[in-house]
C-alpha atoms as a PDB file:
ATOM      1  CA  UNK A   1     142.591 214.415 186.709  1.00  0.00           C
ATOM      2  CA  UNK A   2     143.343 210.651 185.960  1.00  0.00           C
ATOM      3  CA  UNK A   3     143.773 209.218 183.021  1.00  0.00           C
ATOM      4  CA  UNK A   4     145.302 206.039 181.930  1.00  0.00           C
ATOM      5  CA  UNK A   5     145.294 203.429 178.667  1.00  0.00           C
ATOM      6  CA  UNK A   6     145.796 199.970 179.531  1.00  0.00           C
ATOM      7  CA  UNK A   7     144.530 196.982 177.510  1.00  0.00           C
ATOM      8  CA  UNK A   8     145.113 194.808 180.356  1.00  0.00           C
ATOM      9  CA  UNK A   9     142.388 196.294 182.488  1.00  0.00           C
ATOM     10  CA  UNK A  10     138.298 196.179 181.872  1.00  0.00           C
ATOM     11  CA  UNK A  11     138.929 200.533 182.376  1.00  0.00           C
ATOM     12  CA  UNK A  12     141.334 200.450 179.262  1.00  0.00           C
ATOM     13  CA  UNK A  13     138.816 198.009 177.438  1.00  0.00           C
ATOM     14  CA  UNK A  14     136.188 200.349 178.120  1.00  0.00           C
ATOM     15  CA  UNK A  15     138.370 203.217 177.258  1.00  0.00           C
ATOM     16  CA  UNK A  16     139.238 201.466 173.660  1.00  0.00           C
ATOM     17  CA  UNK A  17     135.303 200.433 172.658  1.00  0.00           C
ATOM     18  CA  UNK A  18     133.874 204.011 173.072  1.00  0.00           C
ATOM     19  CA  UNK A  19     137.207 205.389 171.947  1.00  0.00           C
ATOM     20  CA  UNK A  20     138.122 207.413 174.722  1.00  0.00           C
ATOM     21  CA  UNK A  21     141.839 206.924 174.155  1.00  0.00           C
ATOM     22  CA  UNK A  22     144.057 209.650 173.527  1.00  0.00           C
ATOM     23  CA  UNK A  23     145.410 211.894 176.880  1.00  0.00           C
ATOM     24  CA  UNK A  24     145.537 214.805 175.251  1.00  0.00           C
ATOM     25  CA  UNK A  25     141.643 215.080 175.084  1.00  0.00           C
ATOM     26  CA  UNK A  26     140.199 212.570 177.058  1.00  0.00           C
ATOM     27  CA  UNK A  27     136.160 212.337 177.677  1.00  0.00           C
ATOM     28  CA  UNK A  28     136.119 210.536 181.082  1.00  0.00           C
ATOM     29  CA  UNK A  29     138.504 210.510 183.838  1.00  0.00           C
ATOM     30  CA  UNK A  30     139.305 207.174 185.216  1.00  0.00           C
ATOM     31  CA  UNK A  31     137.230 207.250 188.374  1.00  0.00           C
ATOM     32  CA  UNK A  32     134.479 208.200 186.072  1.00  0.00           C
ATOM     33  CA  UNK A  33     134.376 205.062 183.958  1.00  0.00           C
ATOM     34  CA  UNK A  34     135.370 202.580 186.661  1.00  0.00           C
ATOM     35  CA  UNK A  35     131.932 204.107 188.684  1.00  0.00           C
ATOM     36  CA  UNK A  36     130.435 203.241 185.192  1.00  0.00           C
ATOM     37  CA  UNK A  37     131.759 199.685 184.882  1.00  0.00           C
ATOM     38  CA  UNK A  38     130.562 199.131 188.671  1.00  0.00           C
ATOM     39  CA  UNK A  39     127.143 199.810 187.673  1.00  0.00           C
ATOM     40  CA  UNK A  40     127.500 197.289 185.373  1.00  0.00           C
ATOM     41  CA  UNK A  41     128.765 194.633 187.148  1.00  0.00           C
ATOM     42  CA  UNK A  42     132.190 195.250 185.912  1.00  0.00           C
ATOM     43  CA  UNK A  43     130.921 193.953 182.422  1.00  0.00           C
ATOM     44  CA  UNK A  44     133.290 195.829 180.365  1.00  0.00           C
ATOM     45  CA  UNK A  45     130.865 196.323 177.073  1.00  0.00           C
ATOM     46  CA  UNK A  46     127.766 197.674 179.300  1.00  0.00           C
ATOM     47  CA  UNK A  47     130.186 200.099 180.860  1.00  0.00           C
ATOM     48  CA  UNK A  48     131.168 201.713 177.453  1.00  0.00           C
ATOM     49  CA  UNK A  49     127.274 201.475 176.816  1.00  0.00           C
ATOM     50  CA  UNK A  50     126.782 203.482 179.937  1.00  0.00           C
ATOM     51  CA  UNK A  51     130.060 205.751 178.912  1.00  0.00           C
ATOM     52  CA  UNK A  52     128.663 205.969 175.104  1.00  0.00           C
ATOM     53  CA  UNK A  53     124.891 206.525 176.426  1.00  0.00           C
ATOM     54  CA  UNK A  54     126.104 209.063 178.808  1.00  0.00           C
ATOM     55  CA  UNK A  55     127.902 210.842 175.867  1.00  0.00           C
ATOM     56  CA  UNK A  56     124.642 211.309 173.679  1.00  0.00           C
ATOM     57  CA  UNK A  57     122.633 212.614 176.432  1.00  0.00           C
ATOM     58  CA  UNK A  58     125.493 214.976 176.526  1.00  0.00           C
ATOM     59  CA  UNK A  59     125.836 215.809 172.754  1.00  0.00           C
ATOM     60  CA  UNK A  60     121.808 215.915 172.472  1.00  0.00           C
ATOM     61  CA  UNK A  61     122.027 218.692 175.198  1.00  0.00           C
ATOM     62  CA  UNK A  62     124.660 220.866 174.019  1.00  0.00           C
ATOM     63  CA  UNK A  63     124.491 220.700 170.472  1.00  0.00           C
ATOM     64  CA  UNK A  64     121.462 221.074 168.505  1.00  0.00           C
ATOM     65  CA  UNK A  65     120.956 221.540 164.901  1.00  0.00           C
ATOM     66  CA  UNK A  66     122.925 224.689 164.181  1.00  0.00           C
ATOM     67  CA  UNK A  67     123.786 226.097 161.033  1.00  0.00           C
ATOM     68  CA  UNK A  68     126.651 228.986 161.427  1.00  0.00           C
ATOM     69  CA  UNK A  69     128.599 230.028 158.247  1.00  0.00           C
ATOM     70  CA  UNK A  70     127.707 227.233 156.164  1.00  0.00           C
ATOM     71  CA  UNK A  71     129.041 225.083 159.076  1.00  0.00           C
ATOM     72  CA  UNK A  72     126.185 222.777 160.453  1.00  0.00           C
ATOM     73  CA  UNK A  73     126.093 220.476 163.826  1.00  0.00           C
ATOM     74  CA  UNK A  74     122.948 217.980 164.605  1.00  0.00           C
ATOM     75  CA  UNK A  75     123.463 216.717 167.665  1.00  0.00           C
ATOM     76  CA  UNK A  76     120.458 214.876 167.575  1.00  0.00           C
ATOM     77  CA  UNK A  77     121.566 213.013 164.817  1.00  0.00           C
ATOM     78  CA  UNK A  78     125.166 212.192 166.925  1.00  0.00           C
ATOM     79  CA  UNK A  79     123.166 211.241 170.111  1.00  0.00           C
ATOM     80  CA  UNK A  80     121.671 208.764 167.690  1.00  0.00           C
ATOM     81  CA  UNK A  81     124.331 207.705 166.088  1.00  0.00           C
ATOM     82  CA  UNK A  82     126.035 207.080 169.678  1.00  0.00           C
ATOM     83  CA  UNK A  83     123.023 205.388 170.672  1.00  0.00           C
ATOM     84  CA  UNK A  84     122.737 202.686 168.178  1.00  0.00           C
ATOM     85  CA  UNK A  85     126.317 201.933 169.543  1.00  0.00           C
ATOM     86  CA  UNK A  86     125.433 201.436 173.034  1.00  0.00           C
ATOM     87  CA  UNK A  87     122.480 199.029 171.843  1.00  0.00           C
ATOM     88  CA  UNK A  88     124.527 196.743 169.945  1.00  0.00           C
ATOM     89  CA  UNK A  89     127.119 196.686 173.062  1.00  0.00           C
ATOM     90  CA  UNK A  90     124.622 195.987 175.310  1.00  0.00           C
ATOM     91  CA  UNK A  91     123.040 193.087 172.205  1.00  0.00           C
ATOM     92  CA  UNK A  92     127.011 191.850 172.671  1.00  0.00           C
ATOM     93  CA  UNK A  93     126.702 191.857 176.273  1.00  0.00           C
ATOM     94  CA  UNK A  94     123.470 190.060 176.554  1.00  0.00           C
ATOM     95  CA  UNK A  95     124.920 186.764 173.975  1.00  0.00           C
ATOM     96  CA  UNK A  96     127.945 186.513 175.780  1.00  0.00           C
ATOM     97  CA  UNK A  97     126.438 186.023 179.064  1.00  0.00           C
ATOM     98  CA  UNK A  98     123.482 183.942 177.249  1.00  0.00           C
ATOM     99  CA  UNK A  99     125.809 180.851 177.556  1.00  0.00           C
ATOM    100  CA  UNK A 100     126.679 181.228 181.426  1.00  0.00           C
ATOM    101  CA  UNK A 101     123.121 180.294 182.750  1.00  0.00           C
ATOM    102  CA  UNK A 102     122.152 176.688 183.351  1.00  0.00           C
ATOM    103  CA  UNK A 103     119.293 174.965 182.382  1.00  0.00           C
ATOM    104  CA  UNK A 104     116.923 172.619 184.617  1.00  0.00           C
ATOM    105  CA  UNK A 105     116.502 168.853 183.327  1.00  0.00           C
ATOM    106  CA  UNK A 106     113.803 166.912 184.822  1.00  0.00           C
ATOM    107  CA  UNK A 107     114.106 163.304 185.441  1.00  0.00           C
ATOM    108  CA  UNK A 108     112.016 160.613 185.805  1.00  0.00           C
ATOM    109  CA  UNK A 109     112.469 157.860 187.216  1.00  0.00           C
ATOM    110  CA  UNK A 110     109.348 155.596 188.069  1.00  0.00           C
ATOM    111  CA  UNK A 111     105.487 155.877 186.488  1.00  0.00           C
ATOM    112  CA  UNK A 112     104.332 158.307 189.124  1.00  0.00           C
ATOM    113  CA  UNK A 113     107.666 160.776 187.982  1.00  0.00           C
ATOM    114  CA  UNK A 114     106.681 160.361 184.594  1.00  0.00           C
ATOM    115  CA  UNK A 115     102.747 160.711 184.932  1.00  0.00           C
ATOM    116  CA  UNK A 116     103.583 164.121 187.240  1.00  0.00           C
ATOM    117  CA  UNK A 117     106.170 165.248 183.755  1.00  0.00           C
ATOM    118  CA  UNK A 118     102.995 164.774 181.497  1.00  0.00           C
ATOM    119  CA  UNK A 119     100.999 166.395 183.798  1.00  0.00           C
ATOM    120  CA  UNK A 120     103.628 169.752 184.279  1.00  0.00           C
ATOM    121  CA  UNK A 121     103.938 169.600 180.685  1.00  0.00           C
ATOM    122  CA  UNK A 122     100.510 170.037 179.464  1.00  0.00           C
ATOM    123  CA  UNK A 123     100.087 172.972 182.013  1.00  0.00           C
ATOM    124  CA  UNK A 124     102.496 174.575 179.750  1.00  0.00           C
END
């Protein structure tokens, strides 16, 4: 049973964005979430998707609407809730890596370069 909290690492980045940060009552054991952030490429925000996504399957599982004593649960609702999260993680994800790609620039360079640009162009 592993569990550590270190900013420093993507597991302790993870660890703070789903929060899964306190010792005494942790939700994933170390080897847990680093097989998470593997899956994703070690991109620390899609592994706390993963964590958080794995989480409301959980919750939507186990706890259904109950009302006991006045005292109600909807896990469905939390599932939901934990959901949206993942999304926008995964949204975050997605426009940081939107900068990394590259882009293709065609020259030309004589009239037969520029005639063939026209031509690509207008199959567009």
């Amino acid at each position: 049973m592993a569990f550590t909290y270190d900013l420093t690492t993507n597991l302790g980045k993870a660890r703070l964005l789903i929060p899964d940060n306190k010792a005494a009552y942790y939700m994933f054991e170390d080897a847990e979430l680093t097989a998470m952030l593997t899956l994703e490429s070690d991109d620390v925000r899609c592994g706390a998707a993963m964590a958080l996504e794995t989480i409301a399957s959980d919750t939507a599982m186990t706890l259904k609407v109950i009302t006991i004593n006045g005292l109600s649960t909807n896990g469905p609702a939390t599932a939901d809730s934990l959901m949206k999260r993942a999304a926008h993680l995964r949204e975050l994800a997605d426009a940081a890596s939107a900068g990394a790609g590259f882009d293709i620039a065609e020259m030309v360079l004589d009239q037969f370069s520029w005639q063939d640009k026209v031509y690509n162009e207008a199959l567009e």
